[in-house]
PDB file of N, CA and C in Angstrom:
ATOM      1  N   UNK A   1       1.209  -1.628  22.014  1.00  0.00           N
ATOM      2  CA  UNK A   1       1.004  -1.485  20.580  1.00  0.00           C
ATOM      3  C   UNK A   1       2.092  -2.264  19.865  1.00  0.00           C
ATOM      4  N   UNK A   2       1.880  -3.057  18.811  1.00  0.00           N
ATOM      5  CA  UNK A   2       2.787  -4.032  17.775  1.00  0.00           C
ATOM      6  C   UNK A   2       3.445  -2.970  17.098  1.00  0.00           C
ATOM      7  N   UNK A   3       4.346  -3.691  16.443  1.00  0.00           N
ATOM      8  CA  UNK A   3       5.131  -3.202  15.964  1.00  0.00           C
ATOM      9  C   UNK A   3       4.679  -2.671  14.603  1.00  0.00           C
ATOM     10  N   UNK A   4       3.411  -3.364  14.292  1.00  0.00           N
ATOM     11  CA  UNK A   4       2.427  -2.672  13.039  1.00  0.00           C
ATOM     12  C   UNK A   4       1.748  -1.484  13.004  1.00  0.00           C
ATOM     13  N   UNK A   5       0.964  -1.522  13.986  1.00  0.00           N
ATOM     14  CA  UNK A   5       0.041  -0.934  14.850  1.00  0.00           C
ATOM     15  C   UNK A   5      -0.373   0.489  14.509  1.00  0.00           C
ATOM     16  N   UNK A   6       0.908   1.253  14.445  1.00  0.00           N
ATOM     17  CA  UNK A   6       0.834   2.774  13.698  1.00  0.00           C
ATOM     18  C   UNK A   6       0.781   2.433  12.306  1.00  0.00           C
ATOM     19  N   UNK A   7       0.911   1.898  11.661  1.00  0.00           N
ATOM     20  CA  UNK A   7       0.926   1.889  10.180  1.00  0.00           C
ATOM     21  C   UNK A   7      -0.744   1.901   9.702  1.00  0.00           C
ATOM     22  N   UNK A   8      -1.102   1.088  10.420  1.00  0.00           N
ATOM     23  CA  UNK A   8      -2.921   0.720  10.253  1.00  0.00           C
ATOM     24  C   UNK A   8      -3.464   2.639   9.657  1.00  0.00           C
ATOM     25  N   UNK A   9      -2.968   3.621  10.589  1.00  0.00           N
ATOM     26  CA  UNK A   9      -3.523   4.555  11.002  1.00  0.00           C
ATOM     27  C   UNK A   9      -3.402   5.414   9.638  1.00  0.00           C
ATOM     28  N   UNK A  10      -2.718   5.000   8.036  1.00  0.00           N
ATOM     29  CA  UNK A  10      -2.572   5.772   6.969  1.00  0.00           C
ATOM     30  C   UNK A  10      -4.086   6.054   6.259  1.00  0.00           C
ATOM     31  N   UNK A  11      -4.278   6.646   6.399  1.00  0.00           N
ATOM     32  CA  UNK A  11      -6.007   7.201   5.387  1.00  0.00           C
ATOM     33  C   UNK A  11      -6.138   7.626   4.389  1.00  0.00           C
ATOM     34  N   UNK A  12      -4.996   7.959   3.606  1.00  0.00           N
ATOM     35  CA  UNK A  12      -4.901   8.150   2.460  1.00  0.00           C
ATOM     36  C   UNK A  12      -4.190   9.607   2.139  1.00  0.00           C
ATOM     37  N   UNK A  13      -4.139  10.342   1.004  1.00  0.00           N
ATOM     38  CA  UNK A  13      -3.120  11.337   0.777  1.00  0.00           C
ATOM     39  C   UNK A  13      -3.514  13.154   1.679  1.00  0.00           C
ATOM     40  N   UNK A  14      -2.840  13.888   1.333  1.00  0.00           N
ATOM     41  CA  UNK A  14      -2.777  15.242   2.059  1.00  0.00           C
ATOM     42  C   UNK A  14      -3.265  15.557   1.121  1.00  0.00           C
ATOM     43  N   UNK A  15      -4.741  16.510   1.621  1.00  0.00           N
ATOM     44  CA  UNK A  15      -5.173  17.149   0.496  1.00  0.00           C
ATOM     45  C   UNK A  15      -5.058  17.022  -0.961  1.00  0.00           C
ATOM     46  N   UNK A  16      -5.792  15.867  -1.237  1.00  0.00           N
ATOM     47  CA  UNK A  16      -5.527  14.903  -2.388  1.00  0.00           C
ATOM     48  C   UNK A  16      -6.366  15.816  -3.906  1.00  0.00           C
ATOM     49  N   UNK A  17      -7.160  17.129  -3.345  1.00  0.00           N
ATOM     50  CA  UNK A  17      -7.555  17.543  -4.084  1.00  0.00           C
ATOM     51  C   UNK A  17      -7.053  18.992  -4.817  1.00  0.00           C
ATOM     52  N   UNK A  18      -5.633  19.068  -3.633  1.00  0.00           N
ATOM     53  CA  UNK A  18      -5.117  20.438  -3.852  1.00  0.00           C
ATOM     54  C   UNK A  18      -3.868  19.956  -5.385  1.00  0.00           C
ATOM     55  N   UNK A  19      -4.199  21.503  -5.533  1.00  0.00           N
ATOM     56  CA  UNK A  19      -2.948  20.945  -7.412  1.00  0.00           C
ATOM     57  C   UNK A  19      -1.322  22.810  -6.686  1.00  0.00           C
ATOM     58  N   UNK A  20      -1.394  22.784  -5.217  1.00  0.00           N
ATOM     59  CA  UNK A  20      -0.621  23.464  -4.887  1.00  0.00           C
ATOM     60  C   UNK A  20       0.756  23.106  -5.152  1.00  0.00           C
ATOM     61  N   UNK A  21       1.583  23.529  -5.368  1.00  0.00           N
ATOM     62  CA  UNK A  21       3.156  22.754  -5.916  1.00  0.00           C
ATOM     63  C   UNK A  21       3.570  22.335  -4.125  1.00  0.00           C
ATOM     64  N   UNK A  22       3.322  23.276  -3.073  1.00  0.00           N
ATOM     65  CA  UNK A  22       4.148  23.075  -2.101  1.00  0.00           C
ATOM     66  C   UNK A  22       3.197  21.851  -1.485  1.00  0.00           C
ATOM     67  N   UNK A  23       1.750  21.826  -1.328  1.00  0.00           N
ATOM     68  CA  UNK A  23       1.282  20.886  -0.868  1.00  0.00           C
ATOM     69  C   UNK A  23       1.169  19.393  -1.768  1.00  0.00           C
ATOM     70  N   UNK A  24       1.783  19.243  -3.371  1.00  0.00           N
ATOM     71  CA  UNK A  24       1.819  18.420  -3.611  1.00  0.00           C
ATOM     72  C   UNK A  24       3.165  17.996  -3.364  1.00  0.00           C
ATOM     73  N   UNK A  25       4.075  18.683  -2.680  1.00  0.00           N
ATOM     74  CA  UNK A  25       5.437  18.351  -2.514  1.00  0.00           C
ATOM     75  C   UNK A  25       4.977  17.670  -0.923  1.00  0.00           C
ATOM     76  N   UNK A  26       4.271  18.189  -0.206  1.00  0.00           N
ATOM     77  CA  UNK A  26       3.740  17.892   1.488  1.00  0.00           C
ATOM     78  C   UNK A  26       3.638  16.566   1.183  1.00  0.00           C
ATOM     79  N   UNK A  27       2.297  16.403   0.543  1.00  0.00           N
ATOM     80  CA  UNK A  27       1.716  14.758  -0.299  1.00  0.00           C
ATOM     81  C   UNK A  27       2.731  13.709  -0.389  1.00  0.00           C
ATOM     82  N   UNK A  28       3.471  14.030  -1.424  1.00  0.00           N
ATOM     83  CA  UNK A  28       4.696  13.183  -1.901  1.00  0.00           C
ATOM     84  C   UNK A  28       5.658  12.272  -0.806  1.00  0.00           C
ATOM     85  N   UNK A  29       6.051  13.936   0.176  1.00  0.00           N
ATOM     86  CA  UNK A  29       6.604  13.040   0.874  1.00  0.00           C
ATOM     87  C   UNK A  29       6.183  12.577   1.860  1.00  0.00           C
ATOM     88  N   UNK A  30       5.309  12.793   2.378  1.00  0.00           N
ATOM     89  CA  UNK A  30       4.434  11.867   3.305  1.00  0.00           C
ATOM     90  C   UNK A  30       3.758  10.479   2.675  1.00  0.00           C
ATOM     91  N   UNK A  31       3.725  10.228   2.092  1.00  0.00           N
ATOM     92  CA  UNK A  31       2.980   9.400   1.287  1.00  0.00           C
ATOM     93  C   UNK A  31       4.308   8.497   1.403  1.00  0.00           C
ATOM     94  N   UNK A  32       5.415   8.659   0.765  1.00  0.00           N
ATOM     95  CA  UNK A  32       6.209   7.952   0.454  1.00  0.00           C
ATOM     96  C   UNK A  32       6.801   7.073   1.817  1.00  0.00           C
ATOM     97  N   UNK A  33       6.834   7.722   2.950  1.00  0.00           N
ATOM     98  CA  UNK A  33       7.862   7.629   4.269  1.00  0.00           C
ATOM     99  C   UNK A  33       6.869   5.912   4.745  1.00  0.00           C
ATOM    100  N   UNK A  34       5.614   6.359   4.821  1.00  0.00           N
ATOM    101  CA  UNK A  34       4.201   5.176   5.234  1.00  0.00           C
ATOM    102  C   UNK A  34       4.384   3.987   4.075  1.00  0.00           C
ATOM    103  N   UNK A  35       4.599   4.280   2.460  1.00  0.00           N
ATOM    104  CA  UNK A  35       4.470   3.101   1.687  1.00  0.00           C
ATOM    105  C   UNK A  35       6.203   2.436   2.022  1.00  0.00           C
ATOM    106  N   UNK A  36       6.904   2.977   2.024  1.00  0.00           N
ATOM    107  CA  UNK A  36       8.267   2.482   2.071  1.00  0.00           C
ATOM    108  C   UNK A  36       8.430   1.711   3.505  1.00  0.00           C
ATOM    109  N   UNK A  37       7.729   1.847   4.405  1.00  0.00           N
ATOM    110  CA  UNK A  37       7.768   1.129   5.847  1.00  0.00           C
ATOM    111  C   UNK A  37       6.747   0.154   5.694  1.00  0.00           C
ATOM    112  N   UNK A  38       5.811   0.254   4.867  1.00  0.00           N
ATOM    113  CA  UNK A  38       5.229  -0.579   4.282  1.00  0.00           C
ATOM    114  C   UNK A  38       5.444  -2.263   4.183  1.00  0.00           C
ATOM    115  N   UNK A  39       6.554  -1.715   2.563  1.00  0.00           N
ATOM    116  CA  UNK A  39       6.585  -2.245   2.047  1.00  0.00           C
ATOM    117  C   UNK A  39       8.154  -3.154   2.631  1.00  0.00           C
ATOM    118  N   UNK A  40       8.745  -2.933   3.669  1.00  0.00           N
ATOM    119  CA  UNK A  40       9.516  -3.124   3.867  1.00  0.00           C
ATOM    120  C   UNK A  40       9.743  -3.568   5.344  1.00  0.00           C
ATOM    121  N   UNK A  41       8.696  -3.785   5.892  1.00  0.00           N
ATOM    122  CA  UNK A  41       8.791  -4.226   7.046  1.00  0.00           C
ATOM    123  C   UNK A  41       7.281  -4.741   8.012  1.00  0.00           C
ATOM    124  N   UNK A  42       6.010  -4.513   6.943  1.00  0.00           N
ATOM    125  CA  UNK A  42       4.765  -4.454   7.576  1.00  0.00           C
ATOM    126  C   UNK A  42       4.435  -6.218   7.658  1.00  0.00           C
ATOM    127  N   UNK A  43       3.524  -6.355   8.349  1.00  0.00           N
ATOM    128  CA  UNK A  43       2.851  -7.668   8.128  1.00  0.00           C
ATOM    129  C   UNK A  43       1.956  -7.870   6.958  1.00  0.00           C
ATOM    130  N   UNK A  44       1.280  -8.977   6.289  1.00  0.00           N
ATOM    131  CA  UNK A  44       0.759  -8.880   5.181  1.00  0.00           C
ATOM    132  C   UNK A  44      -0.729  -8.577   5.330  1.00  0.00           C
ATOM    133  N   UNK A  45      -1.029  -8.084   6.789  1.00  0.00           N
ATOM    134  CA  UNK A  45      -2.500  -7.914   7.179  1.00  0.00           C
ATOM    135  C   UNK A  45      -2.423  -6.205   7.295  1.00  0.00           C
ATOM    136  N   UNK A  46      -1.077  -5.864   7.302  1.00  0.00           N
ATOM    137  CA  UNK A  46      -1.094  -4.319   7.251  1.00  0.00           C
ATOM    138  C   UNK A  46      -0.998  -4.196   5.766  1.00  0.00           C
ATOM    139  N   UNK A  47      -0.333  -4.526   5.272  1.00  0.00           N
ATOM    140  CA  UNK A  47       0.063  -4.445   3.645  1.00  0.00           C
ATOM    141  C   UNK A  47      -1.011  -4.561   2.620  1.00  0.00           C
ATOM    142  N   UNK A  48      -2.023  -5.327   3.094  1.00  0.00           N
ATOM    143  CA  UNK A  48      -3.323  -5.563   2.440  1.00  0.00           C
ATOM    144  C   UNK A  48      -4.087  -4.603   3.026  1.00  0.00           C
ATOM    145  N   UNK A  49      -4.226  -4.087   4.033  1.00  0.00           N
ATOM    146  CA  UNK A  49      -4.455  -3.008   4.271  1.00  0.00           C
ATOM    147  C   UNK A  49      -4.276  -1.407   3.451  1.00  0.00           C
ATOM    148  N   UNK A  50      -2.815  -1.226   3.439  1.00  0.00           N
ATOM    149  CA  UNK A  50      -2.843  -0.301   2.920  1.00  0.00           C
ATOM    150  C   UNK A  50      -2.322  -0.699   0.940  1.00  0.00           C
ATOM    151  N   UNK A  51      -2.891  -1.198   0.573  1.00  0.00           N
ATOM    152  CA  UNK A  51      -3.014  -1.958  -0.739  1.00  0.00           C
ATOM    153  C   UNK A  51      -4.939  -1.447  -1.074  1.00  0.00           C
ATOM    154  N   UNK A  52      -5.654  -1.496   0.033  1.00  0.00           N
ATOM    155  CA  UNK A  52      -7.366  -1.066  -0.261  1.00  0.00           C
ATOM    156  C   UNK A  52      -7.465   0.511  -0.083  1.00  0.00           C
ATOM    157  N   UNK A  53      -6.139   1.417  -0.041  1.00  0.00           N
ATOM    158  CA  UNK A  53      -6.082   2.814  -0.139  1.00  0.00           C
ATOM    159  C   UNK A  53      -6.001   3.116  -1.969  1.00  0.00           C
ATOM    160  N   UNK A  54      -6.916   4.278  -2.308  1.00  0.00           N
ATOM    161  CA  UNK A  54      -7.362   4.290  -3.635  1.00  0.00           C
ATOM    162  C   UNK A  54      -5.686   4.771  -4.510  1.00  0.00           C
ATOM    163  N   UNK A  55      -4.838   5.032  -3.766  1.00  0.00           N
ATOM    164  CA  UNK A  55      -3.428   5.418  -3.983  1.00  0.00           C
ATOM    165  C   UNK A  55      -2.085   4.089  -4.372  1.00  0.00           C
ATOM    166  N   UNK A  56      -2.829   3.042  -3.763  1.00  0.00           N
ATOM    167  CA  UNK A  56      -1.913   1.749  -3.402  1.00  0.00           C
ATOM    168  C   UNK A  56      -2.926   0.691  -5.067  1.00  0.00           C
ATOM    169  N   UNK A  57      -3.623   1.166  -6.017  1.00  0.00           N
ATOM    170  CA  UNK A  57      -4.497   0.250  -6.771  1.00  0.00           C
ATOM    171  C   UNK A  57      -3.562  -0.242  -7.718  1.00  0.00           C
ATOM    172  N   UNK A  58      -2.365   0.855  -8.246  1.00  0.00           N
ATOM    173  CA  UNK A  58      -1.875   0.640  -9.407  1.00  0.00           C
ATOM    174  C   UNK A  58      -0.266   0.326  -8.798  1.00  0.00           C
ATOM    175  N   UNK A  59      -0.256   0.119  -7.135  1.00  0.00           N
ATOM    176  CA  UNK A  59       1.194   0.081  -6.870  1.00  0.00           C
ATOM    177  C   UNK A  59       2.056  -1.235  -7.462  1.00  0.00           C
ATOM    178  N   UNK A  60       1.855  -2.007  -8.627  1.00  0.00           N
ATOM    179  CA  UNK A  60       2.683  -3.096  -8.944  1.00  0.00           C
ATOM    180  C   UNK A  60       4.050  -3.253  -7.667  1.00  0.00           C
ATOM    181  N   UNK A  61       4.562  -2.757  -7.582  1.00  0.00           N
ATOM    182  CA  UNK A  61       5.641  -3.640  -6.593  1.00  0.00           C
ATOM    183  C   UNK A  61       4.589  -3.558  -5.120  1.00  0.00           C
ATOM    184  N   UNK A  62       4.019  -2.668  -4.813  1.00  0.00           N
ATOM    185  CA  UNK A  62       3.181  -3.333  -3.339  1.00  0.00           C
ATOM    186  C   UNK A  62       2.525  -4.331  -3.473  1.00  0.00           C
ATOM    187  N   UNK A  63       1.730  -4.362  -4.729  1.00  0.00           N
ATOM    188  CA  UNK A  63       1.116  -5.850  -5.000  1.00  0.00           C
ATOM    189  C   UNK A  63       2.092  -7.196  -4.956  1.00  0.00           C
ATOM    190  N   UNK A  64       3.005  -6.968  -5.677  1.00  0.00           N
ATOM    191  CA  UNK A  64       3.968  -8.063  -5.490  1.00  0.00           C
ATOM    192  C   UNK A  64       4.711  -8.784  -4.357  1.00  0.00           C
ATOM    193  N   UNK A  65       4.747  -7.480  -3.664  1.00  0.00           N
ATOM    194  CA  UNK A  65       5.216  -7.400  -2.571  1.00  0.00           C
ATOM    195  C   UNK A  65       4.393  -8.500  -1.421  1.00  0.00           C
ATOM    196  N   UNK A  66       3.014  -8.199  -1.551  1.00  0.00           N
ATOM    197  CA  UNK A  66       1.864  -9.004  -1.184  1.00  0.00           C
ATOM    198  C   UNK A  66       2.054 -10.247  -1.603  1.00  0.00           C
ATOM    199  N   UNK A  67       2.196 -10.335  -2.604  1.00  0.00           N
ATOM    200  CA  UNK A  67       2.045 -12.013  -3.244  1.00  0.00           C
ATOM    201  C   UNK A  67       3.220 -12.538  -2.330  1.00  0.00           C
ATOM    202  N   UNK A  68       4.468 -11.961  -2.417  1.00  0.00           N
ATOM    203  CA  UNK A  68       5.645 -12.691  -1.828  1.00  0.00           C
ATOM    204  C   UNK A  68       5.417 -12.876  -0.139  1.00  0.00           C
ATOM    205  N   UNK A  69       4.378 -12.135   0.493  1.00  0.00           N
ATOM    206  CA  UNK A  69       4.427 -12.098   1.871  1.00  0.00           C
ATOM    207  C   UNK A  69       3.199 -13.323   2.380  1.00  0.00           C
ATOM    208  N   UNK A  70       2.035 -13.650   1.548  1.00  0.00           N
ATOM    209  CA  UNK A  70       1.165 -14.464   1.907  1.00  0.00           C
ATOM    210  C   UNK A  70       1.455 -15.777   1.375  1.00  0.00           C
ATOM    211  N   UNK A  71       1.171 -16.553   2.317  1.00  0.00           N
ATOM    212  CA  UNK A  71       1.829 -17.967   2.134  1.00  0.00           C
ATOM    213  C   UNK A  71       0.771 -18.387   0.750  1.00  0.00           C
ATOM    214  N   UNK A  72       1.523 -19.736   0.213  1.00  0.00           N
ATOM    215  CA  UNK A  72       0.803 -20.134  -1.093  1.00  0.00           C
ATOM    216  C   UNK A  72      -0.575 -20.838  -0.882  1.00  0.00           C
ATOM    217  N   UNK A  73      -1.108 -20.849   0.414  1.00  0.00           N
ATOM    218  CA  UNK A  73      -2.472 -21.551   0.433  1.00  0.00           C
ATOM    219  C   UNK A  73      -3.181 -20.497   0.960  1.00  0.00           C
ATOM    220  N   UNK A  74      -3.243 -19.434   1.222  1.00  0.00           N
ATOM    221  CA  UNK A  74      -3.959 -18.330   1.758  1.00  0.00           C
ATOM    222  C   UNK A  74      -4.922 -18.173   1.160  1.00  0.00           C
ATOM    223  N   UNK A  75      -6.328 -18.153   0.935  1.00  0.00           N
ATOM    224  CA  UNK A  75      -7.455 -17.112   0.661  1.00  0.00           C
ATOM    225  C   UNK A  75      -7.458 -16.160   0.504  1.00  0.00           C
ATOM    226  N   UNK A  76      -6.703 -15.236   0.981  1.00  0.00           N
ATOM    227  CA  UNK A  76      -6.585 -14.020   0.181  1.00  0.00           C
ATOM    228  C   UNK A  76      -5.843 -13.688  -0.962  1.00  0.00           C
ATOM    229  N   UNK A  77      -4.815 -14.743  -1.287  1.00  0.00           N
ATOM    230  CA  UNK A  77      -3.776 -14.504  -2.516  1.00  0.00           C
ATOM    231  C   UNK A  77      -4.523 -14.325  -3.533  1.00  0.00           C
ATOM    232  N   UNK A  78      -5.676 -15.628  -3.780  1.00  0.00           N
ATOM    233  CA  UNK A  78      -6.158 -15.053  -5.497  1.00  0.00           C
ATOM    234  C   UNK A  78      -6.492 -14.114  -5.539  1.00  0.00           C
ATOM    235  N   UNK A  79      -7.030 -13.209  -5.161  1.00  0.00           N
ATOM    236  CA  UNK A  79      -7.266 -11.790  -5.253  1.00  0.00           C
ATOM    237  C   UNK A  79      -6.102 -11.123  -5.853  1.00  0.00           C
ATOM    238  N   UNK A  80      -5.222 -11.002  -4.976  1.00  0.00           N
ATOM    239  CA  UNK A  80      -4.362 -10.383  -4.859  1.00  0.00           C
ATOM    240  C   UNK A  80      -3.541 -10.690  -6.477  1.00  0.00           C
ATOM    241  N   UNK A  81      -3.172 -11.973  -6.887  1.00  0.00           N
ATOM    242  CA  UNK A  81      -2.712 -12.458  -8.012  1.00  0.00           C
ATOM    243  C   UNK A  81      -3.715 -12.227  -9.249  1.00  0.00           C
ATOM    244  N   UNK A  82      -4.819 -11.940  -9.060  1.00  0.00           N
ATOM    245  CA  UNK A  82      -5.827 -11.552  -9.883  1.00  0.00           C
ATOM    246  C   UNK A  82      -5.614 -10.076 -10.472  1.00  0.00           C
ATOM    247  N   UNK A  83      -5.225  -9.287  -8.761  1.00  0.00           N
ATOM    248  CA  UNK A  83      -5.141  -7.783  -9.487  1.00  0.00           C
ATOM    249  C   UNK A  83      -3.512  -7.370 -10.472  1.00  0.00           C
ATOM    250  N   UNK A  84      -2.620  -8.383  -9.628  1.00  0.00           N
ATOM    251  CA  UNK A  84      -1.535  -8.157 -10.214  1.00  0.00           C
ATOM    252  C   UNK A  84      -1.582  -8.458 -11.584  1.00  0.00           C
ATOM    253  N   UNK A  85      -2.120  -9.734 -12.103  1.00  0.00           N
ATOM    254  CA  UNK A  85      -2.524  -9.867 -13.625  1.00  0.00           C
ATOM    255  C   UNK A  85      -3.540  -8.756 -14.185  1.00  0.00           C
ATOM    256  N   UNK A  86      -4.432  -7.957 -13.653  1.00  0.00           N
ATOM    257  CA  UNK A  86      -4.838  -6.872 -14.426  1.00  0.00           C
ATOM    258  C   UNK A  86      -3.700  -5.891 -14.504  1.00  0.00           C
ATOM    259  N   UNK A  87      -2.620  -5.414 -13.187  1.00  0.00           N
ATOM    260  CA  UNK A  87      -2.195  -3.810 -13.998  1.00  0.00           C
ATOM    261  C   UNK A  87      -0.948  -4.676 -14.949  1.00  0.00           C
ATOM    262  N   UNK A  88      -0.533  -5.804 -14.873  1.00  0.00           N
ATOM    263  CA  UNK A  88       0.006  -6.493 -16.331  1.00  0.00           C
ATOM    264  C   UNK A  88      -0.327  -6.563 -17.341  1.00  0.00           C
ATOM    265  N   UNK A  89      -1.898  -6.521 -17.836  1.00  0.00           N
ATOM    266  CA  UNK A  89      -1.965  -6.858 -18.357  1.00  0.00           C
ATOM    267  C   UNK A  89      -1.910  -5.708 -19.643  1.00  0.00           C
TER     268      UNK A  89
END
């Protein structure tokens, strides 16, 4: 297994529908431990990855983060530079 490999495996939040104080505290920090390894060490095929989690739409620095990791002729950048100009805008 790569050094990515576990990261792929994030599905999105803990009981994303509970409004419990202790399970939105569960949420929080789980959530946070996966975007911060993320964003700080993933490949840009994991990162775009977890960028299509409904949690990662409005992340401005993960998006950016993206732009800085895919080279400037990539096919996937305009997208990516597309969404960053919507939560700018």
């Amino acid at each position: 297994m790569g050094r990515d490999q576990g990261l792929l495996h994030v599905a999105g939040e803990v009981m994303p529908r509970s409004l419990a104080p202790a399970i939105e505290t569960i949420r929080n920090r789980v959530a946070f431990q996966p975007r911060e390894a993320i964003l700080n060490d993933a490949s840009p095929d994991v990162l775009l990855s977890y960028l299509r989690l409904p949690e990662a739409a409005d992340d401005v620095e993960a998006w950016r983060t993206a732009l800085r990791l895919l080279p400037p002729r990539s096919p996937r950048r305009s997208a990516v530079v597309a969404h960053v100009e919507a939560l700018e805008a």
